[in-house]
PDB file of N, CA and C in Angstrom:
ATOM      1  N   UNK A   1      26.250   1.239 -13.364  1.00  0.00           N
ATOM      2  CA  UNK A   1      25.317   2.351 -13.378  1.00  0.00           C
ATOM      3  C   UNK A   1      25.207   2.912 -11.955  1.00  0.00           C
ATOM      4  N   UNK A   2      25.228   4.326 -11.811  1.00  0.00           N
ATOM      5  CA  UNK A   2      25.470   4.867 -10.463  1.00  0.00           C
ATOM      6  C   UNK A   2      23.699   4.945  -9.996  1.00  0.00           C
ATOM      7  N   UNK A   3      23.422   4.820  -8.987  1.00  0.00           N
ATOM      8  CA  UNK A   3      22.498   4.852  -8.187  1.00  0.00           C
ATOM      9  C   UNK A   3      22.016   6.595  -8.234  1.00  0.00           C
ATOM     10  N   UNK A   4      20.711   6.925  -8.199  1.00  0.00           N
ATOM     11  CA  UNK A   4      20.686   8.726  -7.776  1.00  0.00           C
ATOM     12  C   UNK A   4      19.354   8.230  -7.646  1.00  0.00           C
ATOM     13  N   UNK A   5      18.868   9.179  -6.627  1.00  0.00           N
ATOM     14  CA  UNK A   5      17.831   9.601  -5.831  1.00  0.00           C
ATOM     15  C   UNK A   5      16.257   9.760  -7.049  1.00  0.00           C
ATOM     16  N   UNK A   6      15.062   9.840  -6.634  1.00  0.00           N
ATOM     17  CA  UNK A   6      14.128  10.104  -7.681  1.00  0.00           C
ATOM     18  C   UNK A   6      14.337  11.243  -7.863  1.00  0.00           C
ATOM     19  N   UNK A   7      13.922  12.047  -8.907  1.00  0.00           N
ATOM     20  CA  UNK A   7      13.681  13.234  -9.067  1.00  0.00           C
ATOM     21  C   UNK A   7      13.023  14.485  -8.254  1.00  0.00           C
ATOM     22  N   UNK A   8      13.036  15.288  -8.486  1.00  0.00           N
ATOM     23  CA  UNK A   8      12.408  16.484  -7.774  1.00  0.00           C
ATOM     24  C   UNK A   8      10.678  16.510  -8.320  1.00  0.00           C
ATOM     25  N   UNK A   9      10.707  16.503  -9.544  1.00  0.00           N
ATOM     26  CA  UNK A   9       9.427  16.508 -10.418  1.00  0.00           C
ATOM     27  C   UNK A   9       8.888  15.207  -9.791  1.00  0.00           C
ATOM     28  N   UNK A  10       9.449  14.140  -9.733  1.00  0.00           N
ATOM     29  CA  UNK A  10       8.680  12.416  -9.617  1.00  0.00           C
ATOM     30  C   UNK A  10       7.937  12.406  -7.817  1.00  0.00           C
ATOM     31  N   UNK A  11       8.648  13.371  -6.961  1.00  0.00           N
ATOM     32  CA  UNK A  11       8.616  13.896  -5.872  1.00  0.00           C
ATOM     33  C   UNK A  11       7.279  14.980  -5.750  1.00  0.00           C
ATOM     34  N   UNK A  12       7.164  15.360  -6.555  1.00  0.00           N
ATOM     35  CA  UNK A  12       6.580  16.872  -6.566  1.00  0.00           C
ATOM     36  C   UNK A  12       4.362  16.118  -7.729  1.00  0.00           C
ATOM     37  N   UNK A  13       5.056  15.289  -8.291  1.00  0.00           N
ATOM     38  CA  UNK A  13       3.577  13.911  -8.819  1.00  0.00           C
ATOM     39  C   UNK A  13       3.584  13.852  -7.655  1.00  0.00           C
ATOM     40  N   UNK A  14       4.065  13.223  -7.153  1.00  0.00           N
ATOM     41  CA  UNK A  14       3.592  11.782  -6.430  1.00  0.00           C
ATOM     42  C   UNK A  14       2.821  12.706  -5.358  1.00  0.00           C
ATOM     43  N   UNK A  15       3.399  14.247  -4.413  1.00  0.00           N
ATOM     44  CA  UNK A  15       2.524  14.736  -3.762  1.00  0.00           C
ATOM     45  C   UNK A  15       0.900  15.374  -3.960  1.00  0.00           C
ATOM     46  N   UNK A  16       1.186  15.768  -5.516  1.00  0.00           N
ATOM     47  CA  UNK A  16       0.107  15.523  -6.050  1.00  0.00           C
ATOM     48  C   UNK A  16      -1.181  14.829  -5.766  1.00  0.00           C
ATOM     49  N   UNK A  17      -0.776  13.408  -6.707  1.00  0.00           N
ATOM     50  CA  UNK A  17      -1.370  12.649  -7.101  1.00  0.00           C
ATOM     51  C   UNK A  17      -2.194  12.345  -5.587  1.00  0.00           C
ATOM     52  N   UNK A  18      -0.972  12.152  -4.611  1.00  0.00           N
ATOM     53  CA  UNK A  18      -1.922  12.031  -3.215  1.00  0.00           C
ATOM     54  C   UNK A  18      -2.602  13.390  -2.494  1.00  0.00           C
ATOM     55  N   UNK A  19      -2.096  13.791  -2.676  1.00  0.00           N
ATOM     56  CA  UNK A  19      -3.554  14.914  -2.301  1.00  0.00           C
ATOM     57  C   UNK A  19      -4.830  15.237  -2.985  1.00  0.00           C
ATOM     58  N   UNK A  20      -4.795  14.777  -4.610  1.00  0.00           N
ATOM     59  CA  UNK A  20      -5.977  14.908  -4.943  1.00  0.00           C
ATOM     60  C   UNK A  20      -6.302  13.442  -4.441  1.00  0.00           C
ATOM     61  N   UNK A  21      -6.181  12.445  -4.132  1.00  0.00           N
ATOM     62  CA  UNK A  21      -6.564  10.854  -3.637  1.00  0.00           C
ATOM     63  C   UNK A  21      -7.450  11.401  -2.246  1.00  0.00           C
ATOM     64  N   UNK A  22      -6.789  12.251  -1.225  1.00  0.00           N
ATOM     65  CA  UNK A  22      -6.831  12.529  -0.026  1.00  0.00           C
ATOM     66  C   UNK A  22      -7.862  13.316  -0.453  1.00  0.00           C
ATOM     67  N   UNK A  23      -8.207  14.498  -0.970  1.00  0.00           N
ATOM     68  CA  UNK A  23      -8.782  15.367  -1.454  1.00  0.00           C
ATOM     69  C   UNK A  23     -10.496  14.454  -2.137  1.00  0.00           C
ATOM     70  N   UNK A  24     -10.491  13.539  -2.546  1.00  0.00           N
ATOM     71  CA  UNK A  24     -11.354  13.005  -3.146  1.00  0.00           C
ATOM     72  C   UNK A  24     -12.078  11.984  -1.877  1.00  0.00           C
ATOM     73  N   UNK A  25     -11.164  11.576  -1.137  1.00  0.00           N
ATOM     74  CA  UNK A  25     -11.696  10.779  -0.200  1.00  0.00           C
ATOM     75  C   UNK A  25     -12.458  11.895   1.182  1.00  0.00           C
ATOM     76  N   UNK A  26     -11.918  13.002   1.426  1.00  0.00           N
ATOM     77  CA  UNK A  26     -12.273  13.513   2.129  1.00  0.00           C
ATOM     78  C   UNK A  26     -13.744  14.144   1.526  1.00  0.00           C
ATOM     79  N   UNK A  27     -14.126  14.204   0.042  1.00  0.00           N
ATOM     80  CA  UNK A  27     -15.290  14.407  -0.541  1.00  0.00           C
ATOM     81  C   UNK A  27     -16.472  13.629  -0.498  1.00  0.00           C
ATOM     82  N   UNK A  28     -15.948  12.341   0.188  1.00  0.00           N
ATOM     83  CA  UNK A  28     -16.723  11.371   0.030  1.00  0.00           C
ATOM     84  C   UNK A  28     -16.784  10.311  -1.305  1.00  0.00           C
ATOM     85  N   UNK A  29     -15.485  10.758  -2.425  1.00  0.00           N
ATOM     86  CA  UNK A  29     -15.508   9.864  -3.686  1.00  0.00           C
ATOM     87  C   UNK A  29     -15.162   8.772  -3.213  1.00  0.00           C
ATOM     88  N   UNK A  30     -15.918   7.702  -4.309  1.00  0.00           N
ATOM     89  CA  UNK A  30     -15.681   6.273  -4.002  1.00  0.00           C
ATOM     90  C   UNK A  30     -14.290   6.290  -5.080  1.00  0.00           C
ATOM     91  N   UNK A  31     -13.095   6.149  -4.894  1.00  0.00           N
ATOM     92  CA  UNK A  31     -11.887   5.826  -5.907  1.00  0.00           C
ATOM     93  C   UNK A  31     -12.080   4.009  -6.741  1.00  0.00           C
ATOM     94  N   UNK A  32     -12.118   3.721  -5.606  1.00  0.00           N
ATOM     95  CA  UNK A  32     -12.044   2.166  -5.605  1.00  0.00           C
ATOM     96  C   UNK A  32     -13.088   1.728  -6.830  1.00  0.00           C
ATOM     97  N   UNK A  33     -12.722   1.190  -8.471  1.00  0.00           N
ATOM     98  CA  UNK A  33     -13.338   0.484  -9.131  1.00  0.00           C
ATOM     99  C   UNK A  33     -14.331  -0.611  -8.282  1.00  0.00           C
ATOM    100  N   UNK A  34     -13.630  -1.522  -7.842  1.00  0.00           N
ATOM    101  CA  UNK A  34     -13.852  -2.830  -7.757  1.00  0.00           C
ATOM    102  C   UNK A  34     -14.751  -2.311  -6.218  1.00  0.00           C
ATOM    103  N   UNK A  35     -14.748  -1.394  -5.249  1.00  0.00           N
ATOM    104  CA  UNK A  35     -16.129  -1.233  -4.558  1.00  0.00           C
ATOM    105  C   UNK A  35     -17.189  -0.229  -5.544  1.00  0.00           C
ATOM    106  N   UNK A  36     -17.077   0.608  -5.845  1.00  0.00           N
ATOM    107  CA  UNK A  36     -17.570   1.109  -7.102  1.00  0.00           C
ATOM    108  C   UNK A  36     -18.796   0.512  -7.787  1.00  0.00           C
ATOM    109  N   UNK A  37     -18.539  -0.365  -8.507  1.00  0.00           N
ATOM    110  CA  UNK A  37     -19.022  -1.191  -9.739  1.00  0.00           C
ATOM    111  C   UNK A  37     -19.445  -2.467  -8.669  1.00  0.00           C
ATOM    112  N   UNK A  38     -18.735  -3.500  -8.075  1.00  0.00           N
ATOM    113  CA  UNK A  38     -19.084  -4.354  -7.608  1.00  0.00           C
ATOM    114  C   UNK A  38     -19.742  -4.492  -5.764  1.00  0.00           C
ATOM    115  N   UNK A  39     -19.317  -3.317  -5.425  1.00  0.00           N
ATOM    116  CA  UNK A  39     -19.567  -3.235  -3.905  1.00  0.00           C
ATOM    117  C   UNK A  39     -18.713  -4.051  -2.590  1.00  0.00           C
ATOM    118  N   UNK A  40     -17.860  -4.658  -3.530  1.00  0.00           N
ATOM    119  CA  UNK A  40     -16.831  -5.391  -2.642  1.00  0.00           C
ATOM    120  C   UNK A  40     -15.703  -4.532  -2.119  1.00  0.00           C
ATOM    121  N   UNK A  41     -14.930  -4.521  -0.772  1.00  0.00           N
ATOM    122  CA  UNK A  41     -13.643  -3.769  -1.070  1.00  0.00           C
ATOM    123  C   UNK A  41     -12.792  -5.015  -1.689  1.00  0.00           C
ATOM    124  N   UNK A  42     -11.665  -4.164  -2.656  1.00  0.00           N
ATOM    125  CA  UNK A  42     -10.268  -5.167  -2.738  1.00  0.00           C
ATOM    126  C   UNK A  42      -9.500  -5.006  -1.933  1.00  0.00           C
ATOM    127  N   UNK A  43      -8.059  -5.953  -1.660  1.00  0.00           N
ATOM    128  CA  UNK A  43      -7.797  -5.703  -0.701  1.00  0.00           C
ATOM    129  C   UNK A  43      -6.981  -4.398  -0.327  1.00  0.00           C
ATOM    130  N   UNK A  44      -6.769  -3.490  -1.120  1.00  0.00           N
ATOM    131  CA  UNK A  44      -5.781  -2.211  -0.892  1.00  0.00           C
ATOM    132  C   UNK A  44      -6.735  -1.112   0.120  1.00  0.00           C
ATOM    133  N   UNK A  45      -8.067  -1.855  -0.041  1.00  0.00           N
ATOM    134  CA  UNK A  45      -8.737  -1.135   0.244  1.00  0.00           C
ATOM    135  C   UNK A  45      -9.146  -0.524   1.952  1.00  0.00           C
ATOM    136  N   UNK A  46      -8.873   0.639   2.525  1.00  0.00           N
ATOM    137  CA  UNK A  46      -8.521   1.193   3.543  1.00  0.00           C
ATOM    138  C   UNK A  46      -7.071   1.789   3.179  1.00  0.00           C
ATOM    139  N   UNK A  47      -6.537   1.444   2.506  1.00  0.00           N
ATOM    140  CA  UNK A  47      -4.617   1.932   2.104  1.00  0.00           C
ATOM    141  C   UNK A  47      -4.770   3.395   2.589  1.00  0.00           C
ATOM    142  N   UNK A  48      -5.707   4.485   2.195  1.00  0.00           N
ATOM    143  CA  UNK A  48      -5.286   5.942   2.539  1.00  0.00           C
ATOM    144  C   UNK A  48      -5.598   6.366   3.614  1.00  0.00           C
ATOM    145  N   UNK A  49      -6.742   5.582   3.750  1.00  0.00           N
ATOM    146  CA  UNK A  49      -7.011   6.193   5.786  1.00  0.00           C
ATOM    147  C   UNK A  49      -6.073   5.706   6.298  1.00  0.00           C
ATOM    148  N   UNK A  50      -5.290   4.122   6.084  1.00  0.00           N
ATOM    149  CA  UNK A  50      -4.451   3.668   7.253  1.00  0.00           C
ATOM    150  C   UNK A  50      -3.081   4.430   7.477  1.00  0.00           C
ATOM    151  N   UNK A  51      -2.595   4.906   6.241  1.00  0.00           N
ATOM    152  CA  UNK A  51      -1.373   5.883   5.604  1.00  0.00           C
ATOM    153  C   UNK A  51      -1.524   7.003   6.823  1.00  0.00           C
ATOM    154  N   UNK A  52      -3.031   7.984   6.345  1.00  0.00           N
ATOM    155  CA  UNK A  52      -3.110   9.296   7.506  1.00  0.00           C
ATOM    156  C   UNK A  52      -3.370   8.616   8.443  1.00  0.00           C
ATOM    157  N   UNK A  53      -3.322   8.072   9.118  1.00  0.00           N
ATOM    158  CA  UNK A  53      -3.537   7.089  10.588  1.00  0.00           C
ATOM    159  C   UNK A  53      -2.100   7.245  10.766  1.00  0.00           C
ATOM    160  N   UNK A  54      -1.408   6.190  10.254  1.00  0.00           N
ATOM    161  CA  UNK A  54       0.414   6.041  10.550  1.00  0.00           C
ATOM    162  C   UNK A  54       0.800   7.310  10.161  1.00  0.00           C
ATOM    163  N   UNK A  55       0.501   8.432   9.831  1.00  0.00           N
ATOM    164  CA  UNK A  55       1.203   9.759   9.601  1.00  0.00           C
ATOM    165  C   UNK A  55       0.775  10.467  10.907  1.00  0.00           C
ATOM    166  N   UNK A  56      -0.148  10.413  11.460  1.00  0.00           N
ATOM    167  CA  UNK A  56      -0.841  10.546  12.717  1.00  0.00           C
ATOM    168  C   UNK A  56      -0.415   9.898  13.908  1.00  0.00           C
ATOM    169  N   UNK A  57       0.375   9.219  13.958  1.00  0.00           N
ATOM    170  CA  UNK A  57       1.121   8.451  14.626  1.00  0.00           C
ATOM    171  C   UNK A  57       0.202   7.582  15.567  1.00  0.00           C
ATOM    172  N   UNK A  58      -0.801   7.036  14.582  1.00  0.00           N
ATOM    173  CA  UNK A  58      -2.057   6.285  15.131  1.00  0.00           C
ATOM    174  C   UNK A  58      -1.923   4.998  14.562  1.00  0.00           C
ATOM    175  N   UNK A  59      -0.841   4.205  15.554  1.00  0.00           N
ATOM    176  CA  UNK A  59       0.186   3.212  14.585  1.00  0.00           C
ATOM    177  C   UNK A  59      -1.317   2.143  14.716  1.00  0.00           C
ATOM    178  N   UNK A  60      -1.628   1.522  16.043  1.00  0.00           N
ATOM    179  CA  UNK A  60      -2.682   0.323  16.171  1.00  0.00           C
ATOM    180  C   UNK A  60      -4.086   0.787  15.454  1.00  0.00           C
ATOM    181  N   UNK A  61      -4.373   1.218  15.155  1.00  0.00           N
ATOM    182  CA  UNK A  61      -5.512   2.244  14.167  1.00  0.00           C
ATOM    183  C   UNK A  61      -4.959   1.629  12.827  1.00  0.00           C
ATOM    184  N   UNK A  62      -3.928   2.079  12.319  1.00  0.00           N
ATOM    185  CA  UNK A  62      -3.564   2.195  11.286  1.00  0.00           C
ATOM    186  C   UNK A  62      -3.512   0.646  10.761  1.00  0.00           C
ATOM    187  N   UNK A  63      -2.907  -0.333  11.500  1.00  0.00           N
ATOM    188  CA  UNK A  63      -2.838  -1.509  11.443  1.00  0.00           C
ATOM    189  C   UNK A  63      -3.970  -1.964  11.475  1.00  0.00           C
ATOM    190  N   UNK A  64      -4.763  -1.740  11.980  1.00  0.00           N
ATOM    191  CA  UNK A  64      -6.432  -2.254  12.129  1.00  0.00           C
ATOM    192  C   UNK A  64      -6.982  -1.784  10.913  1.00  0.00           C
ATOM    193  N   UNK A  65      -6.484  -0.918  10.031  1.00  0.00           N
ATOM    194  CA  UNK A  65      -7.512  -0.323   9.082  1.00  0.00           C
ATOM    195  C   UNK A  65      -7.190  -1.002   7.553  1.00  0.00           C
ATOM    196  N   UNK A  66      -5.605  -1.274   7.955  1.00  0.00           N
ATOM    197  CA  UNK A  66      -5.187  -2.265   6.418  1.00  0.00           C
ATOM    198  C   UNK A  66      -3.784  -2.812   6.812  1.00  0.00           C
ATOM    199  N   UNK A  67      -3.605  -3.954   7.438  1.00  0.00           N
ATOM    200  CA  UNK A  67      -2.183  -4.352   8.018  1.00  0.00           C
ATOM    201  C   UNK A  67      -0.982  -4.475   6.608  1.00  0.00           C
ATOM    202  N   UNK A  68      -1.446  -4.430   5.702  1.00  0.00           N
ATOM    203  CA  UNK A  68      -0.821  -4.343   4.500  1.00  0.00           C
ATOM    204  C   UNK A  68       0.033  -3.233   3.914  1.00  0.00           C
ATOM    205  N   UNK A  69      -0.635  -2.273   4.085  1.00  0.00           N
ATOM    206  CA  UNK A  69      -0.454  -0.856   3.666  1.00  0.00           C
ATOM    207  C   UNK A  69       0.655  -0.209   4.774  1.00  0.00           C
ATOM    208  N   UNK A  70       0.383  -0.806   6.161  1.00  0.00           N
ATOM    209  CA  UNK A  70       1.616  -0.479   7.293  1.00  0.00           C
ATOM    210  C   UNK A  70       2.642  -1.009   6.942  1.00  0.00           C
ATOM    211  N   UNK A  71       2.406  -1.798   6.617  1.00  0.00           N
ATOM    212  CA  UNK A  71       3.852  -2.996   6.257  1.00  0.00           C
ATOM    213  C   UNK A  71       4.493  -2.968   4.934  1.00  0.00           C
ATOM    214  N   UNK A  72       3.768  -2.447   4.122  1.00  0.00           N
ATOM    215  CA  UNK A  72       4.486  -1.852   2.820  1.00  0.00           C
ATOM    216  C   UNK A  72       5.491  -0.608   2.941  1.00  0.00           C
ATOM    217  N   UNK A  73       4.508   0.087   3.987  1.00  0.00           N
ATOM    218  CA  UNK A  73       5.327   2.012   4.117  1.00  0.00           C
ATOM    219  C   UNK A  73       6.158   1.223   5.100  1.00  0.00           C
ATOM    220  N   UNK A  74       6.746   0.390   5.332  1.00  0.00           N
ATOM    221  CA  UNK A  74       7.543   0.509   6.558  1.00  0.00           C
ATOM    222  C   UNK A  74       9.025  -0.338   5.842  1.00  0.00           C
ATOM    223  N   UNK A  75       8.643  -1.456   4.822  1.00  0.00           N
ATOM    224  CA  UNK A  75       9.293  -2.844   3.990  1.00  0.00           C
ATOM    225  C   UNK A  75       9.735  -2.074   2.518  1.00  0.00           C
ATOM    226  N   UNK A  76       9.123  -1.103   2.177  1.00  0.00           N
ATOM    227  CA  UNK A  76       9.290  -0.835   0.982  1.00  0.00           C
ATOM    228  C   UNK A  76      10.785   0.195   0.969  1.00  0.00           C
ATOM    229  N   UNK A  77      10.470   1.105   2.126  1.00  0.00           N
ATOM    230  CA  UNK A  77      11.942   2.228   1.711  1.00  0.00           C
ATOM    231  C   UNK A  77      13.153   1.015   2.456  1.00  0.00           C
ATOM    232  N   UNK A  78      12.669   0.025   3.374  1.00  0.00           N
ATOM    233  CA  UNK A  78      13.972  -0.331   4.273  1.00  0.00           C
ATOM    234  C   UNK A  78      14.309  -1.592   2.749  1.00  0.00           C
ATOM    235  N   UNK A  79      13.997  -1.997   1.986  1.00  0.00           N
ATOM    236  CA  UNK A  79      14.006  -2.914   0.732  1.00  0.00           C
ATOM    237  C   UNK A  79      14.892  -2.062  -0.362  1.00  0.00           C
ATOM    238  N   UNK A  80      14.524  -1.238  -0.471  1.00  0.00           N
ATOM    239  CA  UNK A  80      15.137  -0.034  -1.142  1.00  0.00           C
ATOM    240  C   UNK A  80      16.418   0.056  -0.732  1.00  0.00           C
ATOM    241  N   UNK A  81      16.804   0.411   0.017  1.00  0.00           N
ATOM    242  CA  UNK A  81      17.325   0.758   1.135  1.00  0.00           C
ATOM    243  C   UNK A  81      18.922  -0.771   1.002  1.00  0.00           C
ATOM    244  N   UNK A  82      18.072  -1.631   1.258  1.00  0.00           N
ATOM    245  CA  UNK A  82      19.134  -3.227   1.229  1.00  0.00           C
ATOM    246  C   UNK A  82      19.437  -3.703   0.241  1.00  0.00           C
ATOM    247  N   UNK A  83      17.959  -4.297  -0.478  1.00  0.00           N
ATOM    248  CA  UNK A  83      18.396  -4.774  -0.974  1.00  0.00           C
ATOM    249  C   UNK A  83      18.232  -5.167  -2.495  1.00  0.00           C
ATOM    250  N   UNK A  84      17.928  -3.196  -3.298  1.00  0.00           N
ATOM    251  CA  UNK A  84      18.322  -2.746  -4.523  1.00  0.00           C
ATOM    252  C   UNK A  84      18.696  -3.242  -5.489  1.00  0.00           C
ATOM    253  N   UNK A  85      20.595  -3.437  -4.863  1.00  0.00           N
ATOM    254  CA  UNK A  85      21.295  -4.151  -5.916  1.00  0.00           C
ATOM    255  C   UNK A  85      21.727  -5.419  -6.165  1.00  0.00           C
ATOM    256  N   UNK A  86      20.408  -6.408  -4.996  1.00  0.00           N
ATOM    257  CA  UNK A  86      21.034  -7.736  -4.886  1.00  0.00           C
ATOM    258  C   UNK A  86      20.481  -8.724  -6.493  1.00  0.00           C
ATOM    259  N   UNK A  87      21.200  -9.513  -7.181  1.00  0.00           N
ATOM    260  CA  UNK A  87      20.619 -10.463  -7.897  1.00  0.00           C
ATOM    261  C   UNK A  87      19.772 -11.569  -7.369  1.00  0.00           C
ATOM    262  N   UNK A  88      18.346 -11.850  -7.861  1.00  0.00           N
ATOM    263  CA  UNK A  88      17.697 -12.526  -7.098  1.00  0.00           C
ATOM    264  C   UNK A  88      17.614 -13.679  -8.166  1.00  0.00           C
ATOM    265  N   UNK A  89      17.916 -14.735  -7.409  1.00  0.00           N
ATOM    266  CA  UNK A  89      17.716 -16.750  -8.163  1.00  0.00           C
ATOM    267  C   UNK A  89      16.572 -16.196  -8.819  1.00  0.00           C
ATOM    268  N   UNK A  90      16.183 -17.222  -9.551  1.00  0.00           N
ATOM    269  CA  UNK A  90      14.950 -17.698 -10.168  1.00  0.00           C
ATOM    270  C   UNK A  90      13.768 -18.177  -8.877  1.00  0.00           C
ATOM    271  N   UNK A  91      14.597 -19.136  -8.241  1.00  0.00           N
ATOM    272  CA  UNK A  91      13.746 -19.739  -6.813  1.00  0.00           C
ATOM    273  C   UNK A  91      13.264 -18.908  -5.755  1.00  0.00           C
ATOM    274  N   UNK A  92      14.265 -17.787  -5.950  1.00  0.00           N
ATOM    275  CA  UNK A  92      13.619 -16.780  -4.480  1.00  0.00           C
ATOM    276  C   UNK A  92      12.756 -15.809  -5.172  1.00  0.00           C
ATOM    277  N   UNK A  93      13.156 -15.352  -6.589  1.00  0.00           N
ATOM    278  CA  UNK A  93      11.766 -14.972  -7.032  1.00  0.00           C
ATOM    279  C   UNK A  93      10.899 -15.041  -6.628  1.00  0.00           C
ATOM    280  N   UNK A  94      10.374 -16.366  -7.087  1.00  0.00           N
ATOM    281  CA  UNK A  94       9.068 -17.373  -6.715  1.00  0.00           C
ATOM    282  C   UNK A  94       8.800 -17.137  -5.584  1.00  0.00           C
ATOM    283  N   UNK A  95      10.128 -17.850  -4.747  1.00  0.00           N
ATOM    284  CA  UNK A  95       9.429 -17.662  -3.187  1.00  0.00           C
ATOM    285  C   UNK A  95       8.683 -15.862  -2.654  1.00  0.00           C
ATOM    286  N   UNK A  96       9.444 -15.098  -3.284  1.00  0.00           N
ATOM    287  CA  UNK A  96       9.229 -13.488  -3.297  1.00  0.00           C
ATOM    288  C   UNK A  96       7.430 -13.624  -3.598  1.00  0.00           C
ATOM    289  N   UNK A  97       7.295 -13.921  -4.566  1.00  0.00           N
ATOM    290  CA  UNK A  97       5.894 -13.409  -5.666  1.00  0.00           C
ATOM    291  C   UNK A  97       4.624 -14.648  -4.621  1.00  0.00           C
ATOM    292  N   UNK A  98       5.486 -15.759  -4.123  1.00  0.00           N
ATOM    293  CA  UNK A  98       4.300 -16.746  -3.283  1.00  0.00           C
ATOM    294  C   UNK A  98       4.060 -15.775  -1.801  1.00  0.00           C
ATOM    295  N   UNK A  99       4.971 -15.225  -1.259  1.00  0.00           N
ATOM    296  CA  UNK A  99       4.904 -14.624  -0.109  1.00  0.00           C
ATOM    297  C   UNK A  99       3.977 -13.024   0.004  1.00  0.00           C
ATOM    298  N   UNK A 100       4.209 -12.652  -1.429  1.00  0.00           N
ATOM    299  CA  UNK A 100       3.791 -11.673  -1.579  1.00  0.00           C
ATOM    300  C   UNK A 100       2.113 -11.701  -1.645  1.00  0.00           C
ATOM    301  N   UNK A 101       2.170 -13.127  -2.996  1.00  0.00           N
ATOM    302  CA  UNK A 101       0.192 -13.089  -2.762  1.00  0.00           C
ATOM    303  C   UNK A 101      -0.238 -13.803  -1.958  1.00  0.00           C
ATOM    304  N   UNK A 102       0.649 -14.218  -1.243  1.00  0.00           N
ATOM    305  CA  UNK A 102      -0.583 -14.862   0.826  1.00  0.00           C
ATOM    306  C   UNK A 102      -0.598 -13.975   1.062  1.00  0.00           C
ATOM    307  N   UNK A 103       0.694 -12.750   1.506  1.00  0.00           N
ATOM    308  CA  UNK A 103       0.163 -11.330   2.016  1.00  0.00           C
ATOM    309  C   UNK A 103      -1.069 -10.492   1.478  1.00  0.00           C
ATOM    310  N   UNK A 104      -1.398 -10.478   0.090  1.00  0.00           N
ATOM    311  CA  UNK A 104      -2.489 -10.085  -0.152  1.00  0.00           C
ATOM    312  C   UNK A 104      -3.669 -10.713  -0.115  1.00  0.00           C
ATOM    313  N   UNK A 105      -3.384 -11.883  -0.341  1.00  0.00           N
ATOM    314  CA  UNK A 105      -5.265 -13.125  -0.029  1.00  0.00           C
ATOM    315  C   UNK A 105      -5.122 -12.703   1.404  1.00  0.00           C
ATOM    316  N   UNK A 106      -4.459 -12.654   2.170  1.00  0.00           N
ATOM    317  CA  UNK A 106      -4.681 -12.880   3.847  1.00  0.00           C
ATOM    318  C   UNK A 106      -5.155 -11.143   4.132  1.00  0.00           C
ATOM    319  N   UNK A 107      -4.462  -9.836   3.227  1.00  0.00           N
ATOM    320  CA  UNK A 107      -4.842  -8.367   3.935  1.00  0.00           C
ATOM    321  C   UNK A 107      -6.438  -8.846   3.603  1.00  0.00           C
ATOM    322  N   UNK A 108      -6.858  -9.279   2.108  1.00  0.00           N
ATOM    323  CA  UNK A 108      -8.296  -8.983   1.465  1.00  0.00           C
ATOM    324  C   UNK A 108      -8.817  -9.471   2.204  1.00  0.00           C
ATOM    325  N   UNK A 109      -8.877 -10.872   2.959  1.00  0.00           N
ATOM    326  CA  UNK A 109     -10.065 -11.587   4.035  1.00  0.00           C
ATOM    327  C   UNK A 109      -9.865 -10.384   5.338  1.00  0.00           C
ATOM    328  N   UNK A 110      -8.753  -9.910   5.654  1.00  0.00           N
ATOM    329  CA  UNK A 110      -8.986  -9.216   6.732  1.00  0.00           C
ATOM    330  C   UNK A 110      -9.752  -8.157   6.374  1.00  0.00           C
ATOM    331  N   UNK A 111      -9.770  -7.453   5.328  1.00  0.00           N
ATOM    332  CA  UNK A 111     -10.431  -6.158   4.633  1.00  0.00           C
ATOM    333  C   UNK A 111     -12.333  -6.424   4.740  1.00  0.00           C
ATOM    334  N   UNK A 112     -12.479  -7.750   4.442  1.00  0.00           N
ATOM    335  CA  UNK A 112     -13.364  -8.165   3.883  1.00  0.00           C
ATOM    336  C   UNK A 112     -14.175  -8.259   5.235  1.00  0.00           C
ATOM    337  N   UNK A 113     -13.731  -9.307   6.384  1.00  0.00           N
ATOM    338  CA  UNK A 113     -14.368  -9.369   7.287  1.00  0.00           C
ATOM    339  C   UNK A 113     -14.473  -8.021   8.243  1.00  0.00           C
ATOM    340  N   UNK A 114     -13.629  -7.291   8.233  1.00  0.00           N
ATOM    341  CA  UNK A 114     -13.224  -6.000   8.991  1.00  0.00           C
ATOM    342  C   UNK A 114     -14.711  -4.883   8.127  1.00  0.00           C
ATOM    343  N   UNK A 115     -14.863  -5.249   6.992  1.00  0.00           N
ATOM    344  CA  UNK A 115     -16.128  -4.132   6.534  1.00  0.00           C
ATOM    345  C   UNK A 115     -17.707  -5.416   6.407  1.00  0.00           C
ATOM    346  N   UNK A 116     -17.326  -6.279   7.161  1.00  0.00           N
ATOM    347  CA  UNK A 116     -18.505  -7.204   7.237  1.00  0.00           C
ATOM    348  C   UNK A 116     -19.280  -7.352   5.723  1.00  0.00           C
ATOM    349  N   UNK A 117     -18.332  -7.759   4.700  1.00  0.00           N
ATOM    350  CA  UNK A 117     -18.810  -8.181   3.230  1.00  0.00           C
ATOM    351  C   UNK A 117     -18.811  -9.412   3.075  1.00  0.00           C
TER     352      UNK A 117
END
């Protein structure tokens, strides 16, 4: 199966979808269910300020606001990018999906103590 680029349309959502996100946050909407309803952040939480921060080229800002969300926009296209078409064991799976949720228990305590909850 040949590889091709996303779409123009999947391109043309996705700017969307984030500008009304951007658009809602700059309103003051709370997006976030889980601060919302419970008053906690989860841990994604800071993801769009830290995004316009690193688009701002307000890299130590940005990292301070959700070290997660830097490291996704930075791991996700260079992953893409490598290593697409590799077959992954059963074992590195695992190791994949264990590495992945310390990265998230460890962004949420930083999220957590960083908004003093």
């Amino acid at each position: 199966m040949a590889s091709r680029l996303p779409s123009p349309e999947l391109a043309l959502a996705a700017a969307v979808v984030g500008s009304a996100i951007l658009a809602a946050h700059a309103a003051g909407i709370v997006l976030c269910p889980l601060r919302r309803f419970a008053g906690v952040p989860c841990p994604g939480c800071g993801s769009t300020r830290a995004l316009v921060l690193l688009f701002r080229g307000e890299f130590a800002a940005a990292f301070a606001m959700n070290p997660l969300a830097v490291s996704l926009a930075a791991a996700v296209p260079a992953w893409w990018l490598l290593f697409r078409r590799r077959t992954w064991s059963r074992g590195a799976k695992i190791a994949l999906l264990a590495v992945a949720s310390a990265a998230v228990a460890l962004n949420w305590l930083w999220v957590l103590s960083r908004e003093g909850a």
